[in-house]
Protein backbone atom coordinates (compact mmCIF):
# COMPACT_ATOMS: atom_id res chain seq x y z
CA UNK A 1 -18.26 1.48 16.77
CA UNK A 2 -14.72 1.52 15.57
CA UNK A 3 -11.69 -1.61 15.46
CA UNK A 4 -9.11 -1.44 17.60
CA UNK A 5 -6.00 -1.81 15.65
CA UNK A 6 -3.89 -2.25 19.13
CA UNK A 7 -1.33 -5.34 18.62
CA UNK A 8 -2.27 -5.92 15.43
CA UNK A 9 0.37 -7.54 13.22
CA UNK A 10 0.82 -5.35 9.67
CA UNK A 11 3.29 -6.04 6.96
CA UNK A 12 3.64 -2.42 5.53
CA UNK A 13 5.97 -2.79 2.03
CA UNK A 14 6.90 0.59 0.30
CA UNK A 15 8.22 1.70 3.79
CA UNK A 16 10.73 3.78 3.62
CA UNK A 17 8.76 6.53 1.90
CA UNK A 18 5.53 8.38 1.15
CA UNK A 19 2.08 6.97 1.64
CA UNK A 20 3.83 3.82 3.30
CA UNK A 21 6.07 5.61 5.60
CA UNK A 22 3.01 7.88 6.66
CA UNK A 23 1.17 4.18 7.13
CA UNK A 24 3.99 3.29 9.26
CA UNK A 25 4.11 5.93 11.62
CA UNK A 26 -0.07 6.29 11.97
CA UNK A 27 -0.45 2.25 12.56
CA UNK A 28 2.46 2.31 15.09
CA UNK A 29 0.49 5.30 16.97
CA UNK A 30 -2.23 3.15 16.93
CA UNK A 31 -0.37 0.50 18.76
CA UNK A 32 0.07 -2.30 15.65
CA UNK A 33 3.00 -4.41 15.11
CA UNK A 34 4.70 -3.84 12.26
CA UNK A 35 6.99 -5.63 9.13
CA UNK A 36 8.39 -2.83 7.72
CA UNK A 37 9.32 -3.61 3.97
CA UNK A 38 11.51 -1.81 1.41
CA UNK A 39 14.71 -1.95 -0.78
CA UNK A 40 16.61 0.74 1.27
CA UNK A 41 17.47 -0.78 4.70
CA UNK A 42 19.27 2.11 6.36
CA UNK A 43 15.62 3.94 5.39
CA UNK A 44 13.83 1.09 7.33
CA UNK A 45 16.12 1.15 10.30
CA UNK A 46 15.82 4.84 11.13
CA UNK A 47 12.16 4.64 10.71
CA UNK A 48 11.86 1.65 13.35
CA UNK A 49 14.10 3.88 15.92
CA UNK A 50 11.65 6.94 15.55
CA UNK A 51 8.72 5.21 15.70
CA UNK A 52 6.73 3.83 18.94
CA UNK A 53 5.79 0.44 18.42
CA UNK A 54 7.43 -3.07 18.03
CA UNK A 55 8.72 -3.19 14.59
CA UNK A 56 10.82 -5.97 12.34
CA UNK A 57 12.65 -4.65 9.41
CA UNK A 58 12.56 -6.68 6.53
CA UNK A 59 14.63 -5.54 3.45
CA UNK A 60 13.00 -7.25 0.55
CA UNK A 61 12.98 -6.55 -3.50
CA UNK A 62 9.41 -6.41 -4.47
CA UNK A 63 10.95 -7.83 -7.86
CA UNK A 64 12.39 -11.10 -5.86
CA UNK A 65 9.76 -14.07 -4.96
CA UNK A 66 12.43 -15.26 -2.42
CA UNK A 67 12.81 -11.79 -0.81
CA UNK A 68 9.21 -11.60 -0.77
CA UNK A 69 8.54 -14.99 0.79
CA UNK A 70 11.74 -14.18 3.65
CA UNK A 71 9.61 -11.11 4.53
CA UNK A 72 6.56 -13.08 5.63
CA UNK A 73 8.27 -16.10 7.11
CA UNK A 74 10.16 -13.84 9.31
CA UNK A 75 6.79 -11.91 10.10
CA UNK A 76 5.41 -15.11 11.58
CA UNK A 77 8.54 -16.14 13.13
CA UNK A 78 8.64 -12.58 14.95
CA UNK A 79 4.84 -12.35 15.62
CA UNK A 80 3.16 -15.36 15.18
CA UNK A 81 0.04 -13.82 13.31
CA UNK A 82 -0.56 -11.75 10.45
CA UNK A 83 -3.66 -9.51 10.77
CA UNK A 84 -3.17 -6.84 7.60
CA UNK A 85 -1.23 -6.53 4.74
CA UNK A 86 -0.37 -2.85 2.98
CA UNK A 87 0.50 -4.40 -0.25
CA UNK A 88 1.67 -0.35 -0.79
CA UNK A 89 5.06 -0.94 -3.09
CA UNK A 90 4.85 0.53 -6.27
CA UNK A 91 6.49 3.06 -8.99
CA UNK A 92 5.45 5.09 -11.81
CA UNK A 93 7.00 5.16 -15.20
CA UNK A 94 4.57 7.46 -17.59
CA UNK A 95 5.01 8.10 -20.88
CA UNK A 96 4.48 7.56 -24.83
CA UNK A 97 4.63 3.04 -24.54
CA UNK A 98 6.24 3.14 -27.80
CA UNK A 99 9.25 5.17 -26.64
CA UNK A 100 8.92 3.65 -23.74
CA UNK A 101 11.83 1.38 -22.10
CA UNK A 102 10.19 -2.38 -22.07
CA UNK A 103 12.08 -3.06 -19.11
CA UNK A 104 11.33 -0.63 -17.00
CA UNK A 105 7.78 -0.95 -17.66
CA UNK A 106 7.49 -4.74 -17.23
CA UNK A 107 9.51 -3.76 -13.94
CA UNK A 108 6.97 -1.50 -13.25
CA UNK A 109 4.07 -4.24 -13.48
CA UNK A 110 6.40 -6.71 -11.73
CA UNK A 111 6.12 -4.64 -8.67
CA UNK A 112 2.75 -3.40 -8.59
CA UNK A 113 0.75 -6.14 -9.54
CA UNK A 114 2.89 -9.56 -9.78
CA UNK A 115 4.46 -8.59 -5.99
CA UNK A 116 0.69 -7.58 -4.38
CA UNK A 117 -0.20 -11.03 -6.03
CA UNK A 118 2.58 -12.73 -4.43
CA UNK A 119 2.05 -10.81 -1.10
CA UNK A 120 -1.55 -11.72 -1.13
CA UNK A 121 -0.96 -15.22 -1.83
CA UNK A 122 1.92 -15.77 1.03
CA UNK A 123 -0.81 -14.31 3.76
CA UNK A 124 -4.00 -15.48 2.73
CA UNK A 125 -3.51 -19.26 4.30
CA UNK A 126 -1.70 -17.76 7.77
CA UNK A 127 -5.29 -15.18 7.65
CA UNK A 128 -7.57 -18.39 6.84
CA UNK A 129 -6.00 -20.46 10.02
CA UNK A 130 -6.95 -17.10 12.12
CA UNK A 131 -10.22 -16.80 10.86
CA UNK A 132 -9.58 -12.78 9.93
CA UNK A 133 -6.96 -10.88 8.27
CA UNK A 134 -7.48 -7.94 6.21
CA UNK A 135 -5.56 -7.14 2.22
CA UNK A 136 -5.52 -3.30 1.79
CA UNK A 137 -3.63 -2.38 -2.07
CA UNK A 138 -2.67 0.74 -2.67
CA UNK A 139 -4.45 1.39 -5.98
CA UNK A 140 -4.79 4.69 -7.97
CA UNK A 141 -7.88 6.64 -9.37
CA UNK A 142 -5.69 5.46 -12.64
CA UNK A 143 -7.24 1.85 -11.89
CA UNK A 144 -10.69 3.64 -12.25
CA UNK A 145 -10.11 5.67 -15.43
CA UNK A 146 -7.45 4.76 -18.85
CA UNK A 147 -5.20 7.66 -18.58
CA UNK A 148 -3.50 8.00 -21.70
CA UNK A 149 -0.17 9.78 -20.56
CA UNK A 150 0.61 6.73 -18.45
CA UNK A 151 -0.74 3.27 -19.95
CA UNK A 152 1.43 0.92 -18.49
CA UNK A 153 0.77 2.24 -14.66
CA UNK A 154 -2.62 2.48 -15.58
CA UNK A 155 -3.09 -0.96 -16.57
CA UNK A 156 -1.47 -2.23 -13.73
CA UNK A 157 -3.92 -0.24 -11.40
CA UNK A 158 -6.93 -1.66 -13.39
CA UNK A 159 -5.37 -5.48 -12.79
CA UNK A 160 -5.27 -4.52 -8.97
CA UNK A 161 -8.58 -3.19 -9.27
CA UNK A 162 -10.15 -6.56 -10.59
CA UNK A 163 -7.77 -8.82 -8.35
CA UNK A 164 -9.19 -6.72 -5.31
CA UNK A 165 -12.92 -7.12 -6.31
CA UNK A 166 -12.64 -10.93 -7.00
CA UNK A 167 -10.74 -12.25 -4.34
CA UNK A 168 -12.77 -10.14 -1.65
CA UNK A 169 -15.63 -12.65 -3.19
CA UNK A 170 -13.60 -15.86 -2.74
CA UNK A 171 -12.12 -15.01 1.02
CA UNK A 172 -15.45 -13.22 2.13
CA UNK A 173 -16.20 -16.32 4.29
CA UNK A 174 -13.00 -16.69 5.73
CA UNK A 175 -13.62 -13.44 7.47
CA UNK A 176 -10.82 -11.87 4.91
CA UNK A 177 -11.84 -7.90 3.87
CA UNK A 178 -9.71 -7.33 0.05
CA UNK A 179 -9.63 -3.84 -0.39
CA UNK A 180 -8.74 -1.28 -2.17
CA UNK A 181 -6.98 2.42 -0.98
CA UNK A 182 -7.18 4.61 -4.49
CA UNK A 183 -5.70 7.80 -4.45
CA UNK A 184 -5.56 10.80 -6.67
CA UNK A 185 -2.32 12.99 -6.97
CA UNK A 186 -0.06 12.64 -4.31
CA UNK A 187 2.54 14.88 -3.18
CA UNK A 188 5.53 12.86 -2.35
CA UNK A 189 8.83 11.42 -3.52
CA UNK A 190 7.21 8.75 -6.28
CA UNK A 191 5.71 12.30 -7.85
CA UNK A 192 8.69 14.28 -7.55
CA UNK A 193 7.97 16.15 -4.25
CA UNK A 194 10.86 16.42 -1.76
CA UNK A 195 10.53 19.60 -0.41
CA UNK A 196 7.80 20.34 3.11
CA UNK A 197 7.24 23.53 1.31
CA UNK A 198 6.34 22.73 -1.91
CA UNK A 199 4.06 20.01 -0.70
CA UNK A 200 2.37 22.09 1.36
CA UNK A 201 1.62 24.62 -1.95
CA UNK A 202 0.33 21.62 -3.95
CA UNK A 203 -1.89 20.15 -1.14
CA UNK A 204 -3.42 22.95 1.12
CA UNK A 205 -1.89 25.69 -0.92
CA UNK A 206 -3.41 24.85 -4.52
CA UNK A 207 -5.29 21.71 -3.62
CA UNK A 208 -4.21 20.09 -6.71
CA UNK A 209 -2.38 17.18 -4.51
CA UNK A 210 -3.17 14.98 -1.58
CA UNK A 211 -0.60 14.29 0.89
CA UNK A 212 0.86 10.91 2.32
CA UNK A 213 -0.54 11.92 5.85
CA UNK A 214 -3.49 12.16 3.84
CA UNK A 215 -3.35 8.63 2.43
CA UNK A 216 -2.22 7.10 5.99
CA UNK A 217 -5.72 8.51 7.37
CA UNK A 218 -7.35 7.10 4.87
CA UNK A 219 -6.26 3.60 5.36
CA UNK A 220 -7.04 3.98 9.11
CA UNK A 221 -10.67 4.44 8.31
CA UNK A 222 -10.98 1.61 6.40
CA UNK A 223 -9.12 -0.96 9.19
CA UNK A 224 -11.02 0.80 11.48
CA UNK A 225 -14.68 -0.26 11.03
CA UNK A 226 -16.63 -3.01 12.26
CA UNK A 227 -15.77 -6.15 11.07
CA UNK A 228 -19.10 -6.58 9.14
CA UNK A 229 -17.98 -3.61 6.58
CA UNK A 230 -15.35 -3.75 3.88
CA UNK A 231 -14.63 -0.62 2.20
CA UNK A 232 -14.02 -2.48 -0.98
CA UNK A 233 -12.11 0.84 -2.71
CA UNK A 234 -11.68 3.94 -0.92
CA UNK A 235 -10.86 6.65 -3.73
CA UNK A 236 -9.96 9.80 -2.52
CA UNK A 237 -8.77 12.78 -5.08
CA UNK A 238 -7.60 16.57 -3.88
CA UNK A 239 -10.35 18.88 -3.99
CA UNK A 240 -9.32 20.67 -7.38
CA UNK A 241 -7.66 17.61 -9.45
CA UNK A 242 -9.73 18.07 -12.53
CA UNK A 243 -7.14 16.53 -15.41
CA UNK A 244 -8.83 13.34 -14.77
């Protein structure tokens, strides 16, 4: 027996592209509600025209508290409930750390760890008073292993990692699931794939890449079961990644 994710309130952030965009349009076919969140408002606002569910745009920098705090204020305001969060808003800076630019890679950790922390911490009282909500992160396979060519992106995957398997403890009798969606290599923008074509030589061609579409199905499995299971991480890798 499956959940019905019909009306269900989801703050998506990350979008206006990729795995969150492919979110986006799977939960609305689904029936949810949805905060769409991103940097790029123009993005958000064609995305809520195509797609066929009630949806509230919320521009928000990941980097600002206040923009982040706005974003779920005006998600109650709108909806009055907030069943899921996507914490999905992240970015990727590899690279040699001691070359590296220290801004961009503190950057880098403000938005994927310090802004799912924030995020989390907004929701979790609104999800307590309802007596359910569910935290999906968008994690890596990088939160899993140390991969060397990228050790500030990886650290901040293995952070979400342990944030995800200690607060699932500490909300698991509020009815809360904390979980966490960990991909392999993805085909999209973030990696440097623009192109339908080229994506579709990585993913089904070569098999070296997942998709978004493939992430977005993903994350419907895991809001999908019962309410007695929590997928605590979901990693799922293309067939023939075998760098890592």
């Amino acid at each position: 027996m499956t959940e019905s994710l019909k009306d269900k309130v989801v703050i998506v952030t990350g979008a206006s592209s990729g795995i969150g965009e492919a979110c986006a349009r799977l939960l609305a076919q689904q029936g949810c509600k949805l905060t769409l969140t991103a940097r790029s408002g123009d993005k958000l606002e064609a995305l809520a025209r195509e797609l066929p569910a009630e949806s509230l745009v919320a521009r928000a920098d990941m980097t600002s508290p206040a923009d982040i705090s706005n974003m779920v204020e005006a998600t109650l305001e709108r909806f009055g409930r907030i069943d899921v969060l996507f914490a999905n808003a992240g970015i990727y800076v590899p690279g040699e750390f001691g070359d590296g630019d220290i801004e961009e890679l503190t950057r880098m950790l403000k938005i994927n760890l310090d802004a799912v922390l924030r995020c989390a911490h907004l929701v979790i009282p609104q999800m307590q008073s309802q007596g359910s909500g569910d935290i999906v992160v968008t994690s890596s396979i990088s939160g899993f292993i140390d991969v060397h060519w990228e050790p500030i992106y990886s650290a901040s995957k293995h952070a979400v990692q342990t944030f995800v398997h200690t607060v699932r403890r500490q909300l698991a009798g509020d009815g809360i699931r904390v979980m966490s969606l960990a991909p392999g290599q993805v085909a999209n923008a973030l990696w440097g794939f623009h192109e339908a074509e080229d994506i579709a030589r990585v993913s089904s061609g070569e098999r070296t890449h997942l998709t978004s579409d493939d992430c977005a199905e993903a994350l419907l499995y895991m809001l999908s079961q019962p309410r007695h299971v929590t997928i605590r991480d979901l990693v799922i890798l293309p067939q023939n990644q075998v760098n890592i």
